[in-house]
Protein backbone atom coordinates (compact mmCIF):
# COMPACT_ATOMS: atom_id res chain seq x y z
CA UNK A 1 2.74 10.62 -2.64
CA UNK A 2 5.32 12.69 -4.29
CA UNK A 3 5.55 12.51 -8.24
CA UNK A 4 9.51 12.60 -8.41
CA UNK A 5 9.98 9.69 -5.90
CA UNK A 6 7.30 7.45 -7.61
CA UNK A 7 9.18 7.95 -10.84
CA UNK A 8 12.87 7.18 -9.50
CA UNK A 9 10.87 4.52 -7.92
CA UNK A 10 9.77 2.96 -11.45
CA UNK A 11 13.24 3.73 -12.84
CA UNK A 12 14.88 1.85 -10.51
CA UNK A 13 12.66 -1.49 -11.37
CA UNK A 14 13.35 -0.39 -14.85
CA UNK A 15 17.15 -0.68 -14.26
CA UNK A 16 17.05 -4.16 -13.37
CA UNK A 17 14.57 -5.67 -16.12
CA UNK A 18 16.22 -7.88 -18.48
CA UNK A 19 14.78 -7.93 -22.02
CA UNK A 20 12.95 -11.72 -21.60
CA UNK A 21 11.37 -9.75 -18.50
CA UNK A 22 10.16 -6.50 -20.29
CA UNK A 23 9.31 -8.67 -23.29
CA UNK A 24 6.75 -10.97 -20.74
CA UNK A 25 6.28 -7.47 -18.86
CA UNK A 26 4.88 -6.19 -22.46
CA UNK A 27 3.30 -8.82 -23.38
CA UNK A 28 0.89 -8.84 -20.64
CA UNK A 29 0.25 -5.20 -20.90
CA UNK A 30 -0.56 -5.81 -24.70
CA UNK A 31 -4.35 -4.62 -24.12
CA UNK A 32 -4.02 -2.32 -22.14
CA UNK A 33 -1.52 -0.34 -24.48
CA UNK A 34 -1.92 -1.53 -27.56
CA UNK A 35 0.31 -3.74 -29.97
CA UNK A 36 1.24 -0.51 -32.61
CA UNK A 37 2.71 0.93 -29.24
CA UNK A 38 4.22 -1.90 -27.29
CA UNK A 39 6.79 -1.99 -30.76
CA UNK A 40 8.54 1.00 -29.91
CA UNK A 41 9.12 0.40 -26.28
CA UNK A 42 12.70 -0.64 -25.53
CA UNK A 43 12.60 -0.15 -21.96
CA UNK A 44 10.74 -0.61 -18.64
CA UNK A 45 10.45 3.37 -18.19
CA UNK A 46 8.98 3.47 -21.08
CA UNK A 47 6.40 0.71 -20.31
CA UNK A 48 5.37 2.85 -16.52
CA UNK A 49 5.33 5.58 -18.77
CA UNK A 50 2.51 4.42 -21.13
CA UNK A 51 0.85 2.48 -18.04
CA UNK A 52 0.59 6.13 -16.27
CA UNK A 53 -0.28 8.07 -19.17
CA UNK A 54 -3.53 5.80 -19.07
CA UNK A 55 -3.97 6.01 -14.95
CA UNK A 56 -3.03 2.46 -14.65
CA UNK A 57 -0.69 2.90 -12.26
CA UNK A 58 0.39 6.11 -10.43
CA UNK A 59 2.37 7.28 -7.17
CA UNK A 60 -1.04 6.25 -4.87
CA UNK A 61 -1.68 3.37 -7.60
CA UNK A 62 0.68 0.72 -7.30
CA UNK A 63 -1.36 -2.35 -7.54
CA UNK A 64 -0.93 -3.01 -11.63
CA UNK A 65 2.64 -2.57 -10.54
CA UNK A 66 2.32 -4.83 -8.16
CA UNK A 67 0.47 -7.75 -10.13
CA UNK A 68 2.76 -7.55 -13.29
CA UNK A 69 5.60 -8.23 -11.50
CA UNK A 70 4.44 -11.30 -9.62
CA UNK A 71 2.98 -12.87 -12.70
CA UNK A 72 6.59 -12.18 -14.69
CA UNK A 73 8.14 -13.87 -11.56
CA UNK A 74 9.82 -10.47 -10.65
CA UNK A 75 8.64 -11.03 -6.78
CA UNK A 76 12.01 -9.63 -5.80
CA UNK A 77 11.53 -6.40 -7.26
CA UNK A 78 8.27 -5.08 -4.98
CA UNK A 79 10.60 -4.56 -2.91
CA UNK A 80 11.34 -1.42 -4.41
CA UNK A 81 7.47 -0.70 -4.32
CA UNK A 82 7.34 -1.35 -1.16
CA UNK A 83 10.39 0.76 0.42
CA UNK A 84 8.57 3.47 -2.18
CA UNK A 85 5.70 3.49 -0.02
CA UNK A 86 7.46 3.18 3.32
CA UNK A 87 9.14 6.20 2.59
CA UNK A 88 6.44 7.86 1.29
CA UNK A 89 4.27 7.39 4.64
CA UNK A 90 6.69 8.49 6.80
CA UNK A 91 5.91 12.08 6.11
CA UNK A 92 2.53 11.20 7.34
CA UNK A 93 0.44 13.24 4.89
CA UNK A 94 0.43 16.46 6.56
CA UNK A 95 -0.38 14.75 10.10
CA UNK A 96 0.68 16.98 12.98
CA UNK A 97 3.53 14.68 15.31
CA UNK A 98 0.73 14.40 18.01
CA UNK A 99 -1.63 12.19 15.94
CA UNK A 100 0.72 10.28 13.82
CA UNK A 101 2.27 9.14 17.41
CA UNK A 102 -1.29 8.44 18.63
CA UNK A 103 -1.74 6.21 15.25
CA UNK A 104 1.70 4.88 15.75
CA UNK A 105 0.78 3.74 19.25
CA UNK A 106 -2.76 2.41 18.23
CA UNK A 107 -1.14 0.46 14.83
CA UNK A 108 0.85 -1.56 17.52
CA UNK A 109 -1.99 -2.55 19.91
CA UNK A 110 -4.34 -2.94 16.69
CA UNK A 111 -1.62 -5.41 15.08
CA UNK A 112 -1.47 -7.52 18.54
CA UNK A 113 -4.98 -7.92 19.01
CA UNK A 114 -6.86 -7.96 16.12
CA UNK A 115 -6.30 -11.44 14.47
CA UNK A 116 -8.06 -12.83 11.87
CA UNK A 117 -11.30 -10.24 11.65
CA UNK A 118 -9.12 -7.91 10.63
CA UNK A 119 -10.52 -7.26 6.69
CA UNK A 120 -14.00 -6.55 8.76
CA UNK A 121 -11.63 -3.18 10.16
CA UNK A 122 -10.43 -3.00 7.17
CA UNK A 123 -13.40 -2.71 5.14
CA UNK A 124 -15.03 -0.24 7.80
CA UNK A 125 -12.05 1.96 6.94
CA UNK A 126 -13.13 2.18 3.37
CA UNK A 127 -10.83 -0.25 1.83
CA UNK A 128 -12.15 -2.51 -1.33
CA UNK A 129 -11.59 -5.99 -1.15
CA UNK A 130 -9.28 -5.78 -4.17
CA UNK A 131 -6.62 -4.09 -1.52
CA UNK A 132 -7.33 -6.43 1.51
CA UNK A 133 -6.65 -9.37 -0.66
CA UNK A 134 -3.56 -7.67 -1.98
CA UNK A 135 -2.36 -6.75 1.49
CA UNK A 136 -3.34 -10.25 2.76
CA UNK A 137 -0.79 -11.69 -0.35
CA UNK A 138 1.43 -9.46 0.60
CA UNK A 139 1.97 -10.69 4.05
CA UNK A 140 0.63 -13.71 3.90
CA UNK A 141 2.43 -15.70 6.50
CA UNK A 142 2.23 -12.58 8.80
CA UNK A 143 -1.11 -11.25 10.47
CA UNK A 144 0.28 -8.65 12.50
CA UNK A 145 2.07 -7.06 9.53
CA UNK A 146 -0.98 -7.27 7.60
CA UNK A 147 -3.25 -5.12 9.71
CA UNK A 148 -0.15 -2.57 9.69
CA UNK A 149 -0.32 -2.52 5.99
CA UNK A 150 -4.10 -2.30 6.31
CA UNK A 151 -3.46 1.06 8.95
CA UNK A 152 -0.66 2.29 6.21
CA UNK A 153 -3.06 1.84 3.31
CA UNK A 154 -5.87 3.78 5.09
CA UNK A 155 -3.49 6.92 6.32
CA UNK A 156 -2.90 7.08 2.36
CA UNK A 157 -6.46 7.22 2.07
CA UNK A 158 -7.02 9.56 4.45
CA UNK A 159 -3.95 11.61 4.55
CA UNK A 160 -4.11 14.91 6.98
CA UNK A 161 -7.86 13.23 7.69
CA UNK A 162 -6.39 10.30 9.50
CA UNK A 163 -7.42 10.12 12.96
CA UNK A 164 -7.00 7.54 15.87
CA UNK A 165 -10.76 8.26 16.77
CA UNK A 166 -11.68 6.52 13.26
CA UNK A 167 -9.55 3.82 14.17
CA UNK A 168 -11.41 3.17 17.52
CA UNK A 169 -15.03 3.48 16.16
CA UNK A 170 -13.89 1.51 13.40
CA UNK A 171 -13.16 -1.31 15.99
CA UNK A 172 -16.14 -0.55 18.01
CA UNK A 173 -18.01 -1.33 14.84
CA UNK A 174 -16.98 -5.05 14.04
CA UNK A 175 -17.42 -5.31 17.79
CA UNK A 176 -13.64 -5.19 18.61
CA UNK A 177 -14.14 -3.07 21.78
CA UNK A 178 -11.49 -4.69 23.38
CA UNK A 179 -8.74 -3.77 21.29
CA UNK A 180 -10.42 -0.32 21.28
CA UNK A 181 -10.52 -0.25 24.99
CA UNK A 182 -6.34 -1.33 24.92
CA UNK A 183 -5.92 1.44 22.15
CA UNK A 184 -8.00 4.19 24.10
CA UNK A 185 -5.91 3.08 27.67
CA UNK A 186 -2.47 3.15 25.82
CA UNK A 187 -3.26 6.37 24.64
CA UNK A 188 -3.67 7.62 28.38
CA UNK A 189 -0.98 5.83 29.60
CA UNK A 190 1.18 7.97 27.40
CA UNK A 191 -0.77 11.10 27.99
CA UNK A 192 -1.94 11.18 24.81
C-alpha cells in the first residue's frame, strides 16, 4: 500500500483524538514506546509516528491500529482504516483487469457459498489466525462480508501473485468443490 495515503490515513484519526483519548491511546502504548518518550508526545501523529518507527504498525500493518482503538472505545474511527484499505485494494496490486475481474467474480460466489468453514480457506491461503479472528470481529454479524475481507486480506498478501486458480485449489482443499465448481462455471459463463 502506498506510504503517503497510509500517513494522511493516520492523520486523519489523529485529527479527531481528543486529549482523554490520546492520553488512554498513550497509555496503552506505554511499553511499547517507552515512558521518557510518551512525555513529549502531544499528538496522535506523533504517537503512529513512534508506533511505525518500531514496525508496529505500517501501511500493510494495521492491526495495532486496529486493537488500540477498540480498547480506547474509538470503534468509530476504523472506519478510516478501513476506507484506507478499500482504497488501497482497488488498484489491485499490479493485477492485470482480466484477473482482478476473475477474482471479483469468484469473491461473490465464494462469499455466497462458503459459510461457516470459511477460516479453513482462509488458513489454506496463508492467513494466521491472529487475522481470521480480526476479520471475523470485524464483521461479526456478517459471514458473507467476512470471507470478502478474508479474499481482500489475501490479494494484499499476494499482490500481482493473486490468482483465481489459488482460490479454487484452495477450496478444493477443505473439500469445498462445490463452490469451486460454481466459481470455475461462472468464470465460463462470462468467458473468462
Amino acid at each position: 500500500m502506498d506510504n503517503g495515503g497510509f500517513r494522511a490515513m493516520l492523520l486523519s484519526i489523529s485529527n479527531q483524538l481528543d486529549g482523554e483519548t490520546l492520553s488512554n491511546l498513550k497509555f496503552l502504548c506505554k511499553e511499547d514506546i517507552g515512558k521518557k518518550k510518551l512525555e513529549k508526545i502531544n499528538k496522535g501523529i506523533e504517537l503512529f509516528e513512534c508506533l511505525i518507527d518500531r514496525a508496529e504498525i505500517g501501511p500493510d500493518n494495521t492491526e495495532l491500529l486496529r486493537s488500540l482503538l477498540t480498547r480506547v472505545g474509538q470503534t468509530a474511527l476504523i472506519q478510516i482504516i478501513d476506507d484506507y484499505e478499500r482504497g488501497s485494494t482497488a488498484n489491485a496490486y499490479g493485477l492485470d483487469a482480466r484477473e482482478r475481474e476473475k477474482i471479483d467474480l469468484a469473491t461473490e460466489v465464494i462469499a455466497e457459498q462458503v459459510g461457516r468453514n470459511w477460516k479453513k480457506v482462509g488458513r489454506k491461503l496463508g492467513l494466521n489466525d491472529t487475522k481470521l479472528d480480526s476479520i471475523e470481529d470485524k464483521h461479526s454479524r456478517d459471514l458473507e462480508e467476512q470471507v470478502r475481507d478474508l479474499i481482500r486480506e489475501w490479494m494484499k498478501i499476494q499482490r500481482e501473485n493473486a490468482r483465481v486458480e489459488i482460490l479454487i485449489k484452495a477450496l478444493r482443499d477443505c473439500r469445498q468443490n462445490y463452490t469451486a465448481d460454481l466459481v470455475v462455471k461462472k468464470l465460463q459463463d462470462e468467458g473468462l
